[in-house]
Protein backbone atom coordinates (compact mmCIF):
# COMPACT_ATOMS: atom_id res chain seq x y z
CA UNK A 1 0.00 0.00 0.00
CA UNK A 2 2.36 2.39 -1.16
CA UNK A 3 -0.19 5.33 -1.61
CA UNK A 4 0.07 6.90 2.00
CA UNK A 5 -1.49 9.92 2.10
CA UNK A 6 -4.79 11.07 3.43
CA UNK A 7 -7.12 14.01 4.06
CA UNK A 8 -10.49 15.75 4.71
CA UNK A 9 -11.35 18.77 2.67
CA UNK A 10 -13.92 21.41 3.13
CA UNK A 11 -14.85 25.02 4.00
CA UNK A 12 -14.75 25.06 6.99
CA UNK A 13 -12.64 23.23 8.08
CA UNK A 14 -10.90 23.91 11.28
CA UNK A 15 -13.63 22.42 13.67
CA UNK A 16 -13.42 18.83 11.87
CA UNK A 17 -12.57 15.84 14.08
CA UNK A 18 -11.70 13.36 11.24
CA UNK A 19 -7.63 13.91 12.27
CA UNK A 20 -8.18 12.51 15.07
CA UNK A 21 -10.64 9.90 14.40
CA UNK A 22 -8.30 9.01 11.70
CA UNK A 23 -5.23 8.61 13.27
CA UNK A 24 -6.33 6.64 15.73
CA UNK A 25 -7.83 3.99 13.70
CA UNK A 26 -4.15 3.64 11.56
CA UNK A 27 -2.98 3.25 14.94
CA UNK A 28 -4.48 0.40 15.99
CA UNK A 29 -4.30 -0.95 12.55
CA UNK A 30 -0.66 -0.33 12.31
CA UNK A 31 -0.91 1.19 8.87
CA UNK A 32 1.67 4.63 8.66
CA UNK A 33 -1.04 6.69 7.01
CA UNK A 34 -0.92 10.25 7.03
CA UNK A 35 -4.73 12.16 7.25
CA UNK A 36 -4.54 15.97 7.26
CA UNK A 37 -7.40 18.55 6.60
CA UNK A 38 -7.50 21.44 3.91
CA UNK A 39 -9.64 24.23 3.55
CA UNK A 40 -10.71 24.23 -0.19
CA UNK A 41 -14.12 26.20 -0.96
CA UNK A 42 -16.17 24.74 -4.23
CA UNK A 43 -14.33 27.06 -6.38
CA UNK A 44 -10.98 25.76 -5.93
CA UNK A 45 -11.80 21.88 -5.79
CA UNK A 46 -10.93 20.88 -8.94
CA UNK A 47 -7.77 22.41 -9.00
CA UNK A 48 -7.13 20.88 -6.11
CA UNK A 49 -8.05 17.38 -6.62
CA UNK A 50 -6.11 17.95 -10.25
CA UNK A 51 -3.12 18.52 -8.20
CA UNK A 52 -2.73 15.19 -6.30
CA UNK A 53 0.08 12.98 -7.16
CA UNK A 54 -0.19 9.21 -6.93
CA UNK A 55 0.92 9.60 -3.13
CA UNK A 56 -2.65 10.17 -2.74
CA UNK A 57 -4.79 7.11 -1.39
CA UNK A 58 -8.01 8.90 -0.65
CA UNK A 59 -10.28 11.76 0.82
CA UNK A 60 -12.91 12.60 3.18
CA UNK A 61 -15.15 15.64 1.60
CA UNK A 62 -17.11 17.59 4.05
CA UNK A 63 -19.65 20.84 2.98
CA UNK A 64 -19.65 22.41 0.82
CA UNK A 65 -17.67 19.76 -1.69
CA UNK A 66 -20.23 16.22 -1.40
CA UNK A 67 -21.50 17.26 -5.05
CA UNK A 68 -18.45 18.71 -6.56
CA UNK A 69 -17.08 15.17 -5.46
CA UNK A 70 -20.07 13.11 -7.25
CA UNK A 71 -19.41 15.03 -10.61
CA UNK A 72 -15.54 14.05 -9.85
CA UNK A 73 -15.92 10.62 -9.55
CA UNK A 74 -15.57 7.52 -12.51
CA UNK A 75 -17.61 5.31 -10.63
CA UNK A 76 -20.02 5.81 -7.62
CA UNK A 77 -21.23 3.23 -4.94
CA UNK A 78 -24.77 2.84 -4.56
CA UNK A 79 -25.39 5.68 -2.10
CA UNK A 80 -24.00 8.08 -3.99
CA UNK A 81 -25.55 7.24 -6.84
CA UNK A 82 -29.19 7.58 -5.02
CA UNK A 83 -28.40 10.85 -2.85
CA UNK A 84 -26.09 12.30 -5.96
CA UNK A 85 -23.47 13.16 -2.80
CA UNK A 86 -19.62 12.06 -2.13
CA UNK A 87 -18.23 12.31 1.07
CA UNK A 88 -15.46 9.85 0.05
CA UNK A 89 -13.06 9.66 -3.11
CA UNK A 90 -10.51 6.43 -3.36
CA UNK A 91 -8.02 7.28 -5.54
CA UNK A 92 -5.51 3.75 -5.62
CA UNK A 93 -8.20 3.58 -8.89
CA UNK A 94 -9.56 6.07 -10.62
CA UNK A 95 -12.01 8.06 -8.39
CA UNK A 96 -14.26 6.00 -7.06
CA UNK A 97 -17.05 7.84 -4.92
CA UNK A 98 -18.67 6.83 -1.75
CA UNK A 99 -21.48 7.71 0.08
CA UNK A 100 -20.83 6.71 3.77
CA UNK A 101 -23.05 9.06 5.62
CA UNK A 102 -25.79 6.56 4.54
CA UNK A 103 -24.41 3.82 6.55
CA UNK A 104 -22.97 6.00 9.43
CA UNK A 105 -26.71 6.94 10.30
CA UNK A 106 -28.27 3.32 10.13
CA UNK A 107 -24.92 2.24 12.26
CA UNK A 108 -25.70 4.96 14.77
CA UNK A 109 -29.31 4.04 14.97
CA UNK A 110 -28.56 1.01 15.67
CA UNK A 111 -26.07 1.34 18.00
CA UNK A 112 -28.42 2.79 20.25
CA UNK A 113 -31.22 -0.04 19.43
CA UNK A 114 -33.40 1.87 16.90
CA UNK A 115 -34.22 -0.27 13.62
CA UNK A 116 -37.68 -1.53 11.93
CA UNK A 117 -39.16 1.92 11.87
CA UNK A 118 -42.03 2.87 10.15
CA UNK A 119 -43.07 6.70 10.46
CA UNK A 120 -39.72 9.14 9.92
CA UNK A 121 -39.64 12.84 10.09
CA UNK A 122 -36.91 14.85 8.38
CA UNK A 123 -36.51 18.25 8.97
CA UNK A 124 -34.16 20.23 6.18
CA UNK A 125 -34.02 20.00 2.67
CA UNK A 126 -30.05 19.94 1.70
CA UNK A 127 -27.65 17.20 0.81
CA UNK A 128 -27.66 15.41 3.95
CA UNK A 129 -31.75 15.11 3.92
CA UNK A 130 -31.19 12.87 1.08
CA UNK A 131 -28.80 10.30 3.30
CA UNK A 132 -31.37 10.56 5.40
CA UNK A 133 -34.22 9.32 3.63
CA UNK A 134 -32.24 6.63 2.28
CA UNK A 135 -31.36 5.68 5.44
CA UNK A 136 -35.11 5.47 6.45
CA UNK A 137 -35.75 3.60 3.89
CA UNK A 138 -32.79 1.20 4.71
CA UNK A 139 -33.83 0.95 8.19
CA UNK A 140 -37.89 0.03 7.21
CA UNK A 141 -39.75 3.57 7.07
CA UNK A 142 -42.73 3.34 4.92
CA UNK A 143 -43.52 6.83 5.22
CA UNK A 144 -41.19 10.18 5.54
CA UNK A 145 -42.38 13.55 6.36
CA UNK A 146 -40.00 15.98 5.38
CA UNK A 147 -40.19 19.41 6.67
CA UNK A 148 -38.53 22.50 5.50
CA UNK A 149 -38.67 26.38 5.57
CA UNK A 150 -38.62 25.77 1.58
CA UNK A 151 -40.15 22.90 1.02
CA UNK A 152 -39.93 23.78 -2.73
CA UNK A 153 -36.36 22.59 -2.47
CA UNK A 154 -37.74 19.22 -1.53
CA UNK A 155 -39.42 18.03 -5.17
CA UNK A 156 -35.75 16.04 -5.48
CA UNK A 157 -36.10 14.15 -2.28
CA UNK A 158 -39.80 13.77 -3.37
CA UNK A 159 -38.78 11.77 -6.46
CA UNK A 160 -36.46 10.15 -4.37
CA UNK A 161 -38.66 8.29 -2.43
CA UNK A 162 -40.81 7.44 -5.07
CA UNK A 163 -38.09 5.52 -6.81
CA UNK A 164 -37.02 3.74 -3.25
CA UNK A 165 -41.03 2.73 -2.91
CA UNK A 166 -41.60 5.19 0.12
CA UNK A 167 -43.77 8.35 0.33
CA UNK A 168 -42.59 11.28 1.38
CA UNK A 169 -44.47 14.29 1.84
CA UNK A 170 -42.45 17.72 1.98
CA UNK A 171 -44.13 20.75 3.55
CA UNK A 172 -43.83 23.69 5.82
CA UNK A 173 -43.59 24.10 9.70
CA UNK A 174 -46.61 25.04 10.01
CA UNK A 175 -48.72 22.26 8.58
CA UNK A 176 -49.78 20.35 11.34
CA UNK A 177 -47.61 17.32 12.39
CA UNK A 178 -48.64 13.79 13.07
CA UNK A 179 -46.41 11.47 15.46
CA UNK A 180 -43.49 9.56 13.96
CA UNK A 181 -41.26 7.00 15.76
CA UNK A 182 -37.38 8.70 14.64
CA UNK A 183 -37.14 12.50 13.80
CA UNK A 184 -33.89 13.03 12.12
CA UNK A 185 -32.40 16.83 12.09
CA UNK A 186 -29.75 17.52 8.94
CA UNK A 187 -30.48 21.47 10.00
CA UNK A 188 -27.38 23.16 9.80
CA UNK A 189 -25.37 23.45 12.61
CA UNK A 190 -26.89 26.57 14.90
CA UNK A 191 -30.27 26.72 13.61
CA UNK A 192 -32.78 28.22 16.14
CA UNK A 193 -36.59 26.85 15.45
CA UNK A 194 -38.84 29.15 16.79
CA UNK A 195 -40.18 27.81 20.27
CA UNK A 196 -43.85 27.23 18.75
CA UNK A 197 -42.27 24.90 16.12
CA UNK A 198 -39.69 23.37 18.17
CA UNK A 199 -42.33 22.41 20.75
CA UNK A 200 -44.77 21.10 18.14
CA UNK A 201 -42.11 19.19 16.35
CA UNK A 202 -40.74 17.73 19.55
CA UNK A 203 -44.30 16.87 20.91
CA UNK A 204 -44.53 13.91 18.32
CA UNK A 205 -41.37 13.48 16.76
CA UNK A 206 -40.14 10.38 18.89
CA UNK A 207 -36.70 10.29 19.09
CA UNK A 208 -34.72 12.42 17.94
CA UNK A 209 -31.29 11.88 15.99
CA UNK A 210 -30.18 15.02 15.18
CA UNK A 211 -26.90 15.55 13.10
CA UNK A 212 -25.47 18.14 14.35
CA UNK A 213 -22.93 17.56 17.43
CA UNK A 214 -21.26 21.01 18.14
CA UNK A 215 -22.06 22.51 20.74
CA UNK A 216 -24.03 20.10 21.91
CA UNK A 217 -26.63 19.92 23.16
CA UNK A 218 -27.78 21.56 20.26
CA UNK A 219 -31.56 24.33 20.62
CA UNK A 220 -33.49 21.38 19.45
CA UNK A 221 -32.36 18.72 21.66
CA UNK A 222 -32.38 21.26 24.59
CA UNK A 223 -36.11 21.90 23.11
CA UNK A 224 -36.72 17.91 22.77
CA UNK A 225 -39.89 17.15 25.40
CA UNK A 226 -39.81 13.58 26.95
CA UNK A 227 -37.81 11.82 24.28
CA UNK A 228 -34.78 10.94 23.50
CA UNK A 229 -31.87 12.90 21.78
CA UNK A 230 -29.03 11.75 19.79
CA UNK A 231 -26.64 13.43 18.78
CA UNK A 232 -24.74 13.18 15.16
CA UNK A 233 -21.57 12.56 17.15
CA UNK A 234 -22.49 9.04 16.77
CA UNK A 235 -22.90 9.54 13.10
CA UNK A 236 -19.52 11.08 12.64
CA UNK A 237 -17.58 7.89 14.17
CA UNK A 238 -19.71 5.25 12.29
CA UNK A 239 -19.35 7.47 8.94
CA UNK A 240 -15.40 7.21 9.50
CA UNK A 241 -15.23 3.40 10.28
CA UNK A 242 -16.94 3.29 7.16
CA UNK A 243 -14.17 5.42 5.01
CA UNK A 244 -11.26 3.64 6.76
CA UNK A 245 -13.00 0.19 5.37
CA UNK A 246 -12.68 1.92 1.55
CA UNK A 247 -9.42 3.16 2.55
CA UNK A 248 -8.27 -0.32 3.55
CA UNK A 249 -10.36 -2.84 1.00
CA UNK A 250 -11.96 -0.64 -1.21
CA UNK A 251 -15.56 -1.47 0.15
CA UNK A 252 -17.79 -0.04 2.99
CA UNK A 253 -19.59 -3.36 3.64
CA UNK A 254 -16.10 -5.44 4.70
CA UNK A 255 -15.27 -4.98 8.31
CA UNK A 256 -11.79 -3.74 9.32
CA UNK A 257 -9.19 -6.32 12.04
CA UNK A 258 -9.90 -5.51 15.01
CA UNK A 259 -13.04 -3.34 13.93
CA UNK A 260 -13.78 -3.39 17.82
CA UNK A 261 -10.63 -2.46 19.04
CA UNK A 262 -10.75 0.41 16.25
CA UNK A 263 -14.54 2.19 17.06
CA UNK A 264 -13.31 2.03 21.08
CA UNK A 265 -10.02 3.93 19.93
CA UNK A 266 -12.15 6.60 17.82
CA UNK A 267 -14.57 7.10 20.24
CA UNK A 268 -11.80 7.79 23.04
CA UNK A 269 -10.63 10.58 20.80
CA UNK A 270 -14.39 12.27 20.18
């Protein structure tokens, strides 16, 4: 494995964990991998990516770079190719694009026990709304209700679940909510509801699993009345495991050596 070098990219990028998360999965693995991070906006990211040498094994893509990434790639797992987002290139081959955020939510879920749903709400409309639905989907819902301040936005996600066999419905905050079992959050990081909304969406949403991690708790899971509230943190790790897998065999469904021994050393480091 002569190709050595690693990194997550992104604006911004300072706050991101994957470093750490990183390094101490190579650890344990005893591969002498370096992961670093890079600010590059949308603008500069195929100059950047044309830049690489064949040192290059692989990269992480955070906002605002998931789609620039799809475009990028020569071939595309089936994640990607359903939520038209790459948060992971392997380069030992071409550019072969991954979708792990998929996978990190259904891991995280059921980490913490929560599989053969049926009712999901999804509140936001962006590129990691789409993960989430498929994720639903993956994990049994029959039904989604996606909210959004634009639901307009939405018609994508719409079609979405019509070609995975699920409704979803996309509509405002105020059109009046029925209960679900899982509300998952892809709001951006920050985002305020106002406390009529946040108390109607928490009054029936059933868990929530909300994506965001910093600061955490976020206003939402502060908000969340007499349920549960996960944070994305979990996510994050499960999302990494899965891009150290493609890093190591080139496949998100083959577990690492020692995959045990690997999530305990990431989570230490969270």
């Amino acid at each position: 494995m002569s190709a050595s070098r690693l990194a997550v990219w992104g604006d911004p990028i300072a706050h991101s964990k994957s470093p750490q998360l990183h390094a101490a999965a190579y650890e344990v693995l005893g591969v002498p991998w370096e992961y670093t991070r890079r600010r590059v906006d949308a603008d500069g990211f195929s100059d950047a990516l044309a830049g690489l040498d064949d040192s290059w094994r692989g990269l992480s893509l955070t906002m605002p770079l998931k789609e620039q990434a799809f475009r990028a790639s020569t071939a595309l797992d089936r994640h990607a190719r359903l939520t038209g987002a790459v948060n992971t290139l392997l380069l030992t081959d071409g550019r072969r694009g991954f979708n792990t955020d998929v996978g990190g939510i259904v891991d995280a879920l059921g980490a913490e026990g929560i599989r053969g749903l049926d009712r999901v709400r999804i509140l936001g409309a962006g590129a990691t709304a789409a993960s989430a639905l498929v994720a639903s989907v993956d994990l049994g819902a029959t039904a989604v209700d996606l909210r959004a301040r634009r639901p307009e936005r939405a018609a994508g996600l719409v079609a979405l679940g019509g070609q995975l066999g699920v409704a979803v419905t996309a509509t405002s905050f105020d059109v009046p909510l029925e209960p679900v079992d899982l509300t998952i959050a892809t709001l951006p990081s920050g985002t305020i509801l106002d406390d009529r909304v946040a108390a109607e969406v928490s009054g029936c949403g059933g868990v929530l699993f909300d994506v965001a991690y910093s600061p955490w708790p976020s206003a939402l899971a502060t908000a969340w009345a007499g349920g549960r509230a996960l944070s994305g943190e979990g996510m994050l790790l499960r999302q990494a495991v899965r891009q150290i897998r493609i890093f190591v065999h080139g496949d998100q469904g083959i577990p690492l050596s020692s995959e045990a021994a690997v999530v305990e050393a990431m989570q230490a480091v969270l």
